[in-house]
PDB file of N, CA and C in Angstrom:
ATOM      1  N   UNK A   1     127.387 101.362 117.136  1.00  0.00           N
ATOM      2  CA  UNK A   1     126.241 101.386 118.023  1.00  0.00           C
ATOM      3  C   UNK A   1     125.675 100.004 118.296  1.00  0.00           C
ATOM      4  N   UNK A   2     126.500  98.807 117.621  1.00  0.00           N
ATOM      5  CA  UNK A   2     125.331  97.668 118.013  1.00  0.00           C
ATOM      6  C   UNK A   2     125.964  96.985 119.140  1.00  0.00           C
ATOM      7  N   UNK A   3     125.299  96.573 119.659  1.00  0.00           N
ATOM      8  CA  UNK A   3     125.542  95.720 121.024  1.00  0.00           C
ATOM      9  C   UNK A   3     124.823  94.231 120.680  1.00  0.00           C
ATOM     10  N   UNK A   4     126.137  93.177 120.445  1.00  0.00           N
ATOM     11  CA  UNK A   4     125.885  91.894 120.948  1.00  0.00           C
ATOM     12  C   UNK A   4     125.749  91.462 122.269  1.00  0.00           C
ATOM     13  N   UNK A   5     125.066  90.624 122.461  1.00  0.00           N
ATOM     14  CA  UNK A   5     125.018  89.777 123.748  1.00  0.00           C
ATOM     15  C   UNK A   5     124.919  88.554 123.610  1.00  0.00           C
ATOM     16  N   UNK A   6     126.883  88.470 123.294  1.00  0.00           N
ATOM     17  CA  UNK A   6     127.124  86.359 124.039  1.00  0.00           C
ATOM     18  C   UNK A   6     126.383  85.952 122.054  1.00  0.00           C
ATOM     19  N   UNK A   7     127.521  84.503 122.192  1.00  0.00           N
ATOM     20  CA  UNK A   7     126.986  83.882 121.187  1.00  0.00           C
ATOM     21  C   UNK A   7     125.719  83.159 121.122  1.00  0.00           C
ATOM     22  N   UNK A   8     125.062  82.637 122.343  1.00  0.00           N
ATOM     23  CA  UNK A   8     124.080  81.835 122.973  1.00  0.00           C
ATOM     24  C   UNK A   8     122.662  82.995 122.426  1.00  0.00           C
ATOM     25  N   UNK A   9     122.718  84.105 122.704  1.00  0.00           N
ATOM     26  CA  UNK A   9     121.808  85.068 122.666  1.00  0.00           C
ATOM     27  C   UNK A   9     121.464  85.537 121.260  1.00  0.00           C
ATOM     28  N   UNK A  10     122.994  86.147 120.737  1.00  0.00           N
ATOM     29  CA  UNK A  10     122.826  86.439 119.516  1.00  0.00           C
ATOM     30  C   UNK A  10     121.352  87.589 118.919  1.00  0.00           C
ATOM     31  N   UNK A  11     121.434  88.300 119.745  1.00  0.00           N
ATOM     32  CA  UNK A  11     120.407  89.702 120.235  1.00  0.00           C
ATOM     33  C   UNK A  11     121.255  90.959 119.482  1.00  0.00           C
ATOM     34  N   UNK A  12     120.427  91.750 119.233  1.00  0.00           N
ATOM     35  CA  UNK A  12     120.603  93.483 119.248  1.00  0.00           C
ATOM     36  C   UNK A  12     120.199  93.964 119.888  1.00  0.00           C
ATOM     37  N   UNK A  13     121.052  94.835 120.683  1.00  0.00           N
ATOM     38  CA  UNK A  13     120.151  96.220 121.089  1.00  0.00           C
ATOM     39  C   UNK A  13     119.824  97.093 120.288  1.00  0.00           C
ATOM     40  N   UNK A  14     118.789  97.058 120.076  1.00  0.00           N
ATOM     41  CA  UNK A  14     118.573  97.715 118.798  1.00  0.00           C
ATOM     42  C   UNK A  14     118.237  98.957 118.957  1.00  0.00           C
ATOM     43  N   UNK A  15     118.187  99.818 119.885  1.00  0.00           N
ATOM     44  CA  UNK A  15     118.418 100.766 120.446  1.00  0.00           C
ATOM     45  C   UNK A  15     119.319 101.677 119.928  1.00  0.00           C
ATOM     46  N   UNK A  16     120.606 100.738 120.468  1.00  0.00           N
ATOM     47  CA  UNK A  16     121.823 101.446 119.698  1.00  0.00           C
ATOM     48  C   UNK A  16     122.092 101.119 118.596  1.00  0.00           C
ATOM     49  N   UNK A  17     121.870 100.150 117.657  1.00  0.00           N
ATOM     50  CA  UNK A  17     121.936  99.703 116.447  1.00  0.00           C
ATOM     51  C   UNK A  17     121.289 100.672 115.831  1.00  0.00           C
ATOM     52  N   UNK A  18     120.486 101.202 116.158  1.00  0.00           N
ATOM     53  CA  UNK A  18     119.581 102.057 115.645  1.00  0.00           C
ATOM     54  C   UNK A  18     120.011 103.991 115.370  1.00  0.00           C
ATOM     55  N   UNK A  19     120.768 103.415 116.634  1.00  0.00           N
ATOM     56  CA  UNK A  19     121.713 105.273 116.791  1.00  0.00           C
ATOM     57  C   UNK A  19     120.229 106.011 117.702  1.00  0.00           C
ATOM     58  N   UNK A  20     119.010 105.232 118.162  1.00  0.00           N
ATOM     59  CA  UNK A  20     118.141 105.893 119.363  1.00  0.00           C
ATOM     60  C   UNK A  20     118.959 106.347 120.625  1.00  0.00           C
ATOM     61  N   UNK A  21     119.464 105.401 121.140  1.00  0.00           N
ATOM     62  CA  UNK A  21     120.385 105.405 122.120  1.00  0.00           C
ATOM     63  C   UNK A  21     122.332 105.398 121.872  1.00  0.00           C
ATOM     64  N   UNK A  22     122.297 106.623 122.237  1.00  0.00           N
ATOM     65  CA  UNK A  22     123.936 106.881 122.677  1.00  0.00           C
ATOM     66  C   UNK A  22     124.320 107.080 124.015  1.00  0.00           C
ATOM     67  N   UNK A  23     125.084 106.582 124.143  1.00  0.00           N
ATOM     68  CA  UNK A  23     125.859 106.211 125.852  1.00  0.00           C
ATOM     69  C   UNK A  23     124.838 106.423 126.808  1.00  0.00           C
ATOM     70  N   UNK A  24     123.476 105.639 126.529  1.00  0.00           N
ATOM     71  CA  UNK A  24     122.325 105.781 127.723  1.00  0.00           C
ATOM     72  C   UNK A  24     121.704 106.957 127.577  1.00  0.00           C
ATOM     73  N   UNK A  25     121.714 107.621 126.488  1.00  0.00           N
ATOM     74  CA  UNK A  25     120.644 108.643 126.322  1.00  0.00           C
ATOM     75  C   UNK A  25     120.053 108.415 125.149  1.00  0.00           C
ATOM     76  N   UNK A  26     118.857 108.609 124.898  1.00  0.00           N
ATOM     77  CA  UNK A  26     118.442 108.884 124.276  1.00  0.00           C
ATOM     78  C   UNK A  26     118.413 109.602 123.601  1.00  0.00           C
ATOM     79  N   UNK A  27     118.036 109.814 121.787  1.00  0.00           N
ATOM     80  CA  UNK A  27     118.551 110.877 121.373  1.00  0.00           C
ATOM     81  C   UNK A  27     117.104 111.795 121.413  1.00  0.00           C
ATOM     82  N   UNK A  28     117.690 112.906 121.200  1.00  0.00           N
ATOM     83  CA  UNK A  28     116.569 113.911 120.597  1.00  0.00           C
ATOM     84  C   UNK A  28     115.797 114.290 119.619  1.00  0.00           C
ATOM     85  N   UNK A  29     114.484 113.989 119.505  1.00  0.00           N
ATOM     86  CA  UNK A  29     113.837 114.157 118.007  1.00  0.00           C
ATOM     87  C   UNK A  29     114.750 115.201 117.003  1.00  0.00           C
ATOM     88  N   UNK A  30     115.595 116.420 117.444  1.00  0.00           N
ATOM     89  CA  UNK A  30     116.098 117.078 116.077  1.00  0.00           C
ATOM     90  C   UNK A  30     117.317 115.744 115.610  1.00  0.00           C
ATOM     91  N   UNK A  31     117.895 115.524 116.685  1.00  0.00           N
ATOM     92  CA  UNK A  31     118.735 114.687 116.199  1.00  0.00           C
ATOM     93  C   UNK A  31     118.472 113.267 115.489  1.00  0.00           C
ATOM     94  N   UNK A  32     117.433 112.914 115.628  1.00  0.00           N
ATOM     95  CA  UNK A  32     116.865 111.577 115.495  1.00  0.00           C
ATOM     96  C   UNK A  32     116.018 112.306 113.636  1.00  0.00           C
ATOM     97  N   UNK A  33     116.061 113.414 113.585  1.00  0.00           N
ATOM     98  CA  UNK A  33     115.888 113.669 112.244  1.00  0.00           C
ATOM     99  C   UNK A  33     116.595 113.824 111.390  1.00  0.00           C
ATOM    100  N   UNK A  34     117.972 114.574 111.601  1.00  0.00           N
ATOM    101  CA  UNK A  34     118.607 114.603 111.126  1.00  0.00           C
ATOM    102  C   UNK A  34     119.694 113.418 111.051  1.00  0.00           C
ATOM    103  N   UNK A  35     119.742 112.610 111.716  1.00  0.00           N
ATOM    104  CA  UNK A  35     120.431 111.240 110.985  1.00  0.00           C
ATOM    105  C   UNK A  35     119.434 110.293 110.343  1.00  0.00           C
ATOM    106  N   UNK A  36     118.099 110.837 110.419  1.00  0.00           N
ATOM    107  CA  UNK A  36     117.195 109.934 109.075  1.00  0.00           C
ATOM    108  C   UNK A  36     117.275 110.750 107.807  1.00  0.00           C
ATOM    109  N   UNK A  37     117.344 112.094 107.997  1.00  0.00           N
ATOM    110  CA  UNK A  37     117.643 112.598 106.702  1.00  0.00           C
ATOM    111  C   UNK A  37     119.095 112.476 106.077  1.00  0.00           C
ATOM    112  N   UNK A  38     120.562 112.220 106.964  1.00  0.00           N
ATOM    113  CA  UNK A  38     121.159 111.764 106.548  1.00  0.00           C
ATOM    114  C   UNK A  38     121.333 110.246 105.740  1.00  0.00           C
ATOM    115  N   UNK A  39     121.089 109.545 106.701  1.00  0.00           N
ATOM    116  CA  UNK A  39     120.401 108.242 106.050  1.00  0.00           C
ATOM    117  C   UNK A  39     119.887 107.753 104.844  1.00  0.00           C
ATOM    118  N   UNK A  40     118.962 109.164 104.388  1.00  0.00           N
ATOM    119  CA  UNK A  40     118.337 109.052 103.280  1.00  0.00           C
ATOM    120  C   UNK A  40     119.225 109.587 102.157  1.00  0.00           C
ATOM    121  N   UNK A  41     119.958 110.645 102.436  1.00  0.00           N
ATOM    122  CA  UNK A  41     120.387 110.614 101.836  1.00  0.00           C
ATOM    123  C   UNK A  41     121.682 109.861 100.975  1.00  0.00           C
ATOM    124  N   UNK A  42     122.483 108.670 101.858  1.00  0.00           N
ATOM    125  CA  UNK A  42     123.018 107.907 101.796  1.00  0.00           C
ATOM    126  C   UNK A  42     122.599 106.861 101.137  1.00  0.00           C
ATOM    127  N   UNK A  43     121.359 106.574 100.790  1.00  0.00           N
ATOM    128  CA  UNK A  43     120.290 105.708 100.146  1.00  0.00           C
ATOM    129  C   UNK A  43     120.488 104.675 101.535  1.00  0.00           C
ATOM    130  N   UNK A  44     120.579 104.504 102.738  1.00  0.00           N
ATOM    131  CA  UNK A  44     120.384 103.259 104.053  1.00  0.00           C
ATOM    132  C   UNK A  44     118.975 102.816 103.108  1.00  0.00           C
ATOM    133  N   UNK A  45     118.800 101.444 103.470  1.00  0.00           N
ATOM    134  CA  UNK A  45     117.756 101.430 103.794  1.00  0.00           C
ATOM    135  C   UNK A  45     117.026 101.500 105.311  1.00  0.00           C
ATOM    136  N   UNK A  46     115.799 102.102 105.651  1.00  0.00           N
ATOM    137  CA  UNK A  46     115.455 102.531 106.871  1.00  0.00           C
ATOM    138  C   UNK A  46     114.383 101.750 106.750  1.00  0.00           C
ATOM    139  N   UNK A  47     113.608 101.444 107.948  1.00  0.00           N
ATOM    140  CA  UNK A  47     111.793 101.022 108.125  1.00  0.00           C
ATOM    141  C   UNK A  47     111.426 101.626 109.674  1.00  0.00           C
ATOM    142  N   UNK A  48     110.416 101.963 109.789  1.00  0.00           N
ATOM    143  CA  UNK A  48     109.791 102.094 111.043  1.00  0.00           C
ATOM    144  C   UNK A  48     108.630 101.360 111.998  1.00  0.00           C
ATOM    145  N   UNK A  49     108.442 101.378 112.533  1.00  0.00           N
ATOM    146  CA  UNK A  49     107.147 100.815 113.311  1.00  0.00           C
ATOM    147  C   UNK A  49     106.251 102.047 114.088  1.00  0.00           C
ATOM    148  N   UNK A  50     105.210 101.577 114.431  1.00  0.00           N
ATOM    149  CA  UNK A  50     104.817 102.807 115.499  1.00  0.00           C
ATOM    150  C   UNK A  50     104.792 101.606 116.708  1.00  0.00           C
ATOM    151  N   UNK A  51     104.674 102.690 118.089  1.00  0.00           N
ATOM    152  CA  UNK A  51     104.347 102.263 119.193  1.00  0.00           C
ATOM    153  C   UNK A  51     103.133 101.906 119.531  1.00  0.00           C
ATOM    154  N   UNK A  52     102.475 100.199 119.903  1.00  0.00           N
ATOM    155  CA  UNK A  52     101.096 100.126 120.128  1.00  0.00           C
ATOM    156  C   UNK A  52     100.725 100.972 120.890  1.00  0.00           C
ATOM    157  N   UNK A  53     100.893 102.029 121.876  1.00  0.00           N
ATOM    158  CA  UNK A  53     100.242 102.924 122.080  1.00  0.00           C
ATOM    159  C   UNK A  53      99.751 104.083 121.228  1.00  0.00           C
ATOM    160  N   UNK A  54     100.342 104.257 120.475  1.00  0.00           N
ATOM    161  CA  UNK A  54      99.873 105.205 119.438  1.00  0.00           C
ATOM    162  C   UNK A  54      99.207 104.748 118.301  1.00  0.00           C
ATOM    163  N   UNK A  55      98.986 103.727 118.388  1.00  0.00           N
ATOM    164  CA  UNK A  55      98.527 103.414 116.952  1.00  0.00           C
ATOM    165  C   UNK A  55      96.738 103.362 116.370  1.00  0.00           C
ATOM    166  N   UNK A  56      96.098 104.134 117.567  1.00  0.00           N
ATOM    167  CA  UNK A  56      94.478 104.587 116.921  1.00  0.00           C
ATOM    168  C   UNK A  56      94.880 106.075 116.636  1.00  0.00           C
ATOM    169  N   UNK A  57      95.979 106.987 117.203  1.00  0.00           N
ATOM    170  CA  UNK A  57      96.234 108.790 117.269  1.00  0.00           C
ATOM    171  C   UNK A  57      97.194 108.203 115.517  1.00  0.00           C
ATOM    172  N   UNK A  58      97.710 106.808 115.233  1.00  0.00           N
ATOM    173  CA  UNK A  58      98.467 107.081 114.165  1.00  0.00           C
ATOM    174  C   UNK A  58      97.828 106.849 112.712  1.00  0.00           C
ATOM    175  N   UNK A  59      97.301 105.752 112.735  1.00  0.00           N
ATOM    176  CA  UNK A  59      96.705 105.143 111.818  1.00  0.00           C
ATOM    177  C   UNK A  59      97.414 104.390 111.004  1.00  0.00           C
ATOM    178  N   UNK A  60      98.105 103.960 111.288  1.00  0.00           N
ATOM    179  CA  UNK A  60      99.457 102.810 111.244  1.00  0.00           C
ATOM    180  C   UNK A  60      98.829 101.628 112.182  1.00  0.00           C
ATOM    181  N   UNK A  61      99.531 100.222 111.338  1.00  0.00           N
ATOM    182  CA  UNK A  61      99.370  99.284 112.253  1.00  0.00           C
ATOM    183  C   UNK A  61     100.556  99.119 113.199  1.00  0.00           C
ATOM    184  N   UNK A  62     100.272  98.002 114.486  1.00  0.00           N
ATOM    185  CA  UNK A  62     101.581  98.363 115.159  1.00  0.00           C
ATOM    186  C   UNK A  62     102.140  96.584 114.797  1.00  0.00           C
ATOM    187  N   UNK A  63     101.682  95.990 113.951  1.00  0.00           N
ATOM    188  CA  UNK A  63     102.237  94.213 113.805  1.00  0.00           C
ATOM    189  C   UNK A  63     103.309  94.696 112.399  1.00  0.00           C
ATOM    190  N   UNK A  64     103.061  96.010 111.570  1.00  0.00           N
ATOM    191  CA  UNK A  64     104.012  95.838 110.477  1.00  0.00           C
ATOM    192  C   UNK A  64     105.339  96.906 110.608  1.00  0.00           C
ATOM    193  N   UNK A  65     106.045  96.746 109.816  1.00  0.00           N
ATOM    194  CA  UNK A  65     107.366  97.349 109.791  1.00  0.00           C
ATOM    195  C   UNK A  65     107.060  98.070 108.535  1.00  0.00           C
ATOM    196  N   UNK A  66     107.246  99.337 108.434  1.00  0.00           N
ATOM    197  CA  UNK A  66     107.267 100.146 106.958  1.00  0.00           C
ATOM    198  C   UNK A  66     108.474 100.796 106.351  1.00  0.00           C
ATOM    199  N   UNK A  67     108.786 100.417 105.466  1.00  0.00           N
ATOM    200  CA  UNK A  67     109.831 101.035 104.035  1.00  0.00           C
ATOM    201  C   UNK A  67     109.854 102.529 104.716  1.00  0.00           C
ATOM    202  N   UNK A  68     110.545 103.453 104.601  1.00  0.00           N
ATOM    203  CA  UNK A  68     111.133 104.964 105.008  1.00  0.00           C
ATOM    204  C   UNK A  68     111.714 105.186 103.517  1.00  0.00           C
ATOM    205  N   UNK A  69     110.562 105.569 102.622  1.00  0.00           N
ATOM    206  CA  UNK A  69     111.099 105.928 101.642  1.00  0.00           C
ATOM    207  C   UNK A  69     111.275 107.644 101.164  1.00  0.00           C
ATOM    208  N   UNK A  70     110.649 108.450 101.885  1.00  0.00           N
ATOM    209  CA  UNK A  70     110.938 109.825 101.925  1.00  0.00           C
ATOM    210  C   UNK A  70     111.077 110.317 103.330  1.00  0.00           C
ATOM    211  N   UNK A  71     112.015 111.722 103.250  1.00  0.00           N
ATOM    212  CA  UNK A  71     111.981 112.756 104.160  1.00  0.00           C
ATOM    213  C   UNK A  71     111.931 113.834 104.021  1.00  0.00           C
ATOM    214  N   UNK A  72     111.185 114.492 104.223  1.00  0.00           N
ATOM    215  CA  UNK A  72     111.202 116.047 103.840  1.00  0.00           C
ATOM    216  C   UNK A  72     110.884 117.087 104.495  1.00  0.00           C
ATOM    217  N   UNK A  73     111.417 118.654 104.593  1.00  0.00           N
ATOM    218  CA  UNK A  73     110.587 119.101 105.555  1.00  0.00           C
ATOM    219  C   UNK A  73     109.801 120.386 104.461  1.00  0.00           C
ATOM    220  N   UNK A  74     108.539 120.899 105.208  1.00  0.00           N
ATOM    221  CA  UNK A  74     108.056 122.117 104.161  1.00  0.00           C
ATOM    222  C   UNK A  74     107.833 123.120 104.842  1.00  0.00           C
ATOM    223  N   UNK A  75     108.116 123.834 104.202  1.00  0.00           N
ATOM    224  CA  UNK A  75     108.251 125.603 105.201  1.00  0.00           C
ATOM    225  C   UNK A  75     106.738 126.218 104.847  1.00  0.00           C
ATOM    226  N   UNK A  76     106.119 126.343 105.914  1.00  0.00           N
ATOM    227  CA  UNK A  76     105.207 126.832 106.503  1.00  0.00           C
ATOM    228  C   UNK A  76     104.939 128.259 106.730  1.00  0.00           C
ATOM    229  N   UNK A  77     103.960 129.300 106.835  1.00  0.00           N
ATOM    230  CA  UNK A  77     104.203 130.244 107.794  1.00  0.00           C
ATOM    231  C   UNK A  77     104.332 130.339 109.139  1.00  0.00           C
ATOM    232  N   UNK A  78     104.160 129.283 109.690  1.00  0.00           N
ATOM    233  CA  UNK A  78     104.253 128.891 110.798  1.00  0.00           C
ATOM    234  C   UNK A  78     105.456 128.406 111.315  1.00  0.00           C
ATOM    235  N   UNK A  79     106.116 128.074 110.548  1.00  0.00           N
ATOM    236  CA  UNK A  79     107.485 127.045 110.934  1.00  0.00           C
ATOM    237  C   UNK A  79     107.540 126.130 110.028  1.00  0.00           C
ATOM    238  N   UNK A  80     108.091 125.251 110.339  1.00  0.00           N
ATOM    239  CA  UNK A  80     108.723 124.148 109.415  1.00  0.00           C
ATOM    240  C   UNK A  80     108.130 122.520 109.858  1.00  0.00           C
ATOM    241  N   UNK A  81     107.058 122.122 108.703  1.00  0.00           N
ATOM    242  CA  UNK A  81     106.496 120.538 109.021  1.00  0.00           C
ATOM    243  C   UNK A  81     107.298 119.586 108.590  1.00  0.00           C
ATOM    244  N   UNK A  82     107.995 118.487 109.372  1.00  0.00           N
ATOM    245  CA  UNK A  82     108.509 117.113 109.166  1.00  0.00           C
ATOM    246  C   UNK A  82     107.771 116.327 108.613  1.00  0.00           C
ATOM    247  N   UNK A  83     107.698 115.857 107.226  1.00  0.00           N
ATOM    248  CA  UNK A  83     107.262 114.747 106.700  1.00  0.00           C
ATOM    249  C   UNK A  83     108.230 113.366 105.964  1.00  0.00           C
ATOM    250  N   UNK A  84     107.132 112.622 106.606  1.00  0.00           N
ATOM    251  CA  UNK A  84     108.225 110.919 106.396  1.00  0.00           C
ATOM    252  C   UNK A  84     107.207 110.131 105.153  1.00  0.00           C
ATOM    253  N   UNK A  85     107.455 109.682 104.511  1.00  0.00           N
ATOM    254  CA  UNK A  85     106.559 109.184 103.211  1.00  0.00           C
ATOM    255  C   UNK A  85     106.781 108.188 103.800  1.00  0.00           C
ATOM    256  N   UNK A  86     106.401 107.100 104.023  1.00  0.00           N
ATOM    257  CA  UNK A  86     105.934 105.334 104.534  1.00  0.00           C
ATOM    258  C   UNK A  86     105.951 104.721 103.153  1.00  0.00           C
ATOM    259  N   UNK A  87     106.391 103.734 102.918  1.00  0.00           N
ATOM    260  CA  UNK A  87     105.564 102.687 102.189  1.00  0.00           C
ATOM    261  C   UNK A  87     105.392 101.430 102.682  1.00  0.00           C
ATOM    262  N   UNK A  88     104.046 100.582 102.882  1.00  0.00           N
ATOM    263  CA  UNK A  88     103.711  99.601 103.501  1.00  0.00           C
ATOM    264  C   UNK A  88     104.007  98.231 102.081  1.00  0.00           C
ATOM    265  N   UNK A  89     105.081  97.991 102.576  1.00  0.00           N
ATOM    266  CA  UNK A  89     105.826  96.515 101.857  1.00  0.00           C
ATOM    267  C   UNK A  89     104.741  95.291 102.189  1.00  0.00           C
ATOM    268  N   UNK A  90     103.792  95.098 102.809  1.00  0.00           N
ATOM    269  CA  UNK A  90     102.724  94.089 102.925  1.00  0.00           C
ATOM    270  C   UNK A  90     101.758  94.130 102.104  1.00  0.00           C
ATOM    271  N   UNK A  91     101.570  95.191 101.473  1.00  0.00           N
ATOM    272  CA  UNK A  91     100.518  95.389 100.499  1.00  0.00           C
ATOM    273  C   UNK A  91      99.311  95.144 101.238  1.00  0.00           C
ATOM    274  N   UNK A  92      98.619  95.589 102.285  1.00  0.00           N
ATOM    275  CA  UNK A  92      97.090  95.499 102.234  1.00  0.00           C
ATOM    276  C   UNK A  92      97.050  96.926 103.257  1.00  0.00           C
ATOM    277  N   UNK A  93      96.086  97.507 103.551  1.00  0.00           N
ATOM    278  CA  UNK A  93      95.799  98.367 104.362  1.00  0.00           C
ATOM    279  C   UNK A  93      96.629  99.905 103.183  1.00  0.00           C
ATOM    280  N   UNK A  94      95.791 100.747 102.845  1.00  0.00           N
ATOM    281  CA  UNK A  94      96.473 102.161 103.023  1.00  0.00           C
ATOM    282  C   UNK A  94      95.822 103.319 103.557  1.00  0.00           C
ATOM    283  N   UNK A  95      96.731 104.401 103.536  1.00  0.00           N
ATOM    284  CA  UNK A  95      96.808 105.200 104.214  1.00  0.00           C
ATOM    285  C   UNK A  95      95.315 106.418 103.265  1.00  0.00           C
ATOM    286  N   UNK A  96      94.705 106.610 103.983  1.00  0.00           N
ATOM    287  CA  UNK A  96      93.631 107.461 103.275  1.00  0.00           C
ATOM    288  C   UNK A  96      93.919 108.885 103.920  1.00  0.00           C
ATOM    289  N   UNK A  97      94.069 109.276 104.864  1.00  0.00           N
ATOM    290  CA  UNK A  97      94.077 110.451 105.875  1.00  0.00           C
ATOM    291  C   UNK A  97      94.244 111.520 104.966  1.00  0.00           C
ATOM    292  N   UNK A  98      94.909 112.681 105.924  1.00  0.00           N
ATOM    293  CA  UNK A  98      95.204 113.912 104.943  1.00  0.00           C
ATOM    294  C   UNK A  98      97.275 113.463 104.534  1.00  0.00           C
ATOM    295  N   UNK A  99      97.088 113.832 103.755  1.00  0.00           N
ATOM    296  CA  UNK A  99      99.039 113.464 103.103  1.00  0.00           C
ATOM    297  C   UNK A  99      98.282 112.457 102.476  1.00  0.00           C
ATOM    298  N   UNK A 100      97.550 112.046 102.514  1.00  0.00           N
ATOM    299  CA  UNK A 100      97.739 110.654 101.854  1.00  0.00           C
ATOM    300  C   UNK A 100      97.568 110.963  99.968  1.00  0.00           C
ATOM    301  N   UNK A 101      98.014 109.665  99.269  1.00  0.00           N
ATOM    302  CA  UNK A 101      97.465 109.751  97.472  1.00  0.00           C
ATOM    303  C   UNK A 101      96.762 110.989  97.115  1.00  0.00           C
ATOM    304  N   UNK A 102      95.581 110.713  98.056  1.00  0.00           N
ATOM    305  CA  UNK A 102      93.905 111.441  97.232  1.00  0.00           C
ATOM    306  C   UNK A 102      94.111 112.731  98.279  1.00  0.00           C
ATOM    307  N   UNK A 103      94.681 112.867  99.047  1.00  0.00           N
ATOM    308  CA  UNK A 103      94.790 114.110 100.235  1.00  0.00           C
ATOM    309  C   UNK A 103      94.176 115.328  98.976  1.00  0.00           C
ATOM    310  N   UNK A 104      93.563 116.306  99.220  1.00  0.00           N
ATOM    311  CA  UNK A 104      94.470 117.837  98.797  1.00  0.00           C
ATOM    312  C   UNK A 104      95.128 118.288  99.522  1.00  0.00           C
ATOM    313  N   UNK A 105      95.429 118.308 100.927  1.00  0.00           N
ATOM    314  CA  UNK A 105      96.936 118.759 101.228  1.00  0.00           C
ATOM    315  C   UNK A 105      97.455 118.689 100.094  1.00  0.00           C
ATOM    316  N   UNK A 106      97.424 117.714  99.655  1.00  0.00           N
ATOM    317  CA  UNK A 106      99.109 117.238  98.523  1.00  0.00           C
ATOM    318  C   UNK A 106      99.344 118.968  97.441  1.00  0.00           C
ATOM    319  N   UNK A 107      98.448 119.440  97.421  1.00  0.00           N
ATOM    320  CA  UNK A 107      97.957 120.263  96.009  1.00  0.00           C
ATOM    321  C   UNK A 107      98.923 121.426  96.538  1.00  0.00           C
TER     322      UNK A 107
END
């Protein structure tokens, strides 16, 4: 999946490096889960970012890159919730919300 461009450039598309993009499509969130849960299970190492547009709906910053150290999903009566455990490798800022340490979700 990676795409060089030219020795001068020395770029990724990181797109496809990424396995987001296959032959100009984009992939699909099931699919885009299931090769992070493969991933994980492979021990990759993974990190994510969010999109500065999302990042007051996330509560994530959008200047850091975060560790992808869990994946999991939990069966619901409702269906089935996707959860990604983060860890922020910068050490300042955490996550208080609900999931978080002190959550009771967690319980």
């Amino acid at each position: 999946y990676t795409k060089w461009n030219g020795k001068a450039a020395d770029t990724i598309d990181r797109k496809k490096a990424e396995g987001i993009v296959q032959d100009g499509t984009e992939a699909a969130q099931d699919t885009l889960w299931v090769m992070l849960r493969e991933y994980m299970e492979l021990c990759y190492p993974v990190a994510a970012s969010i999109d500065p547009l999302h990042e007051a709906a996330s509560g994530l910053m959008t200047h850091l890159a975060y560790s992808v150290i869990g994946a999991r999903e939990v069966t619901l009566e409702k269906g089935v919730l996707r959860m990604v455990r983060l860890r922020n490798p910068h050490g300042f800022s955490r996550w208080t919300q609900r999931w978080s340490d002190e959550s009771d979700a967690r319980e």
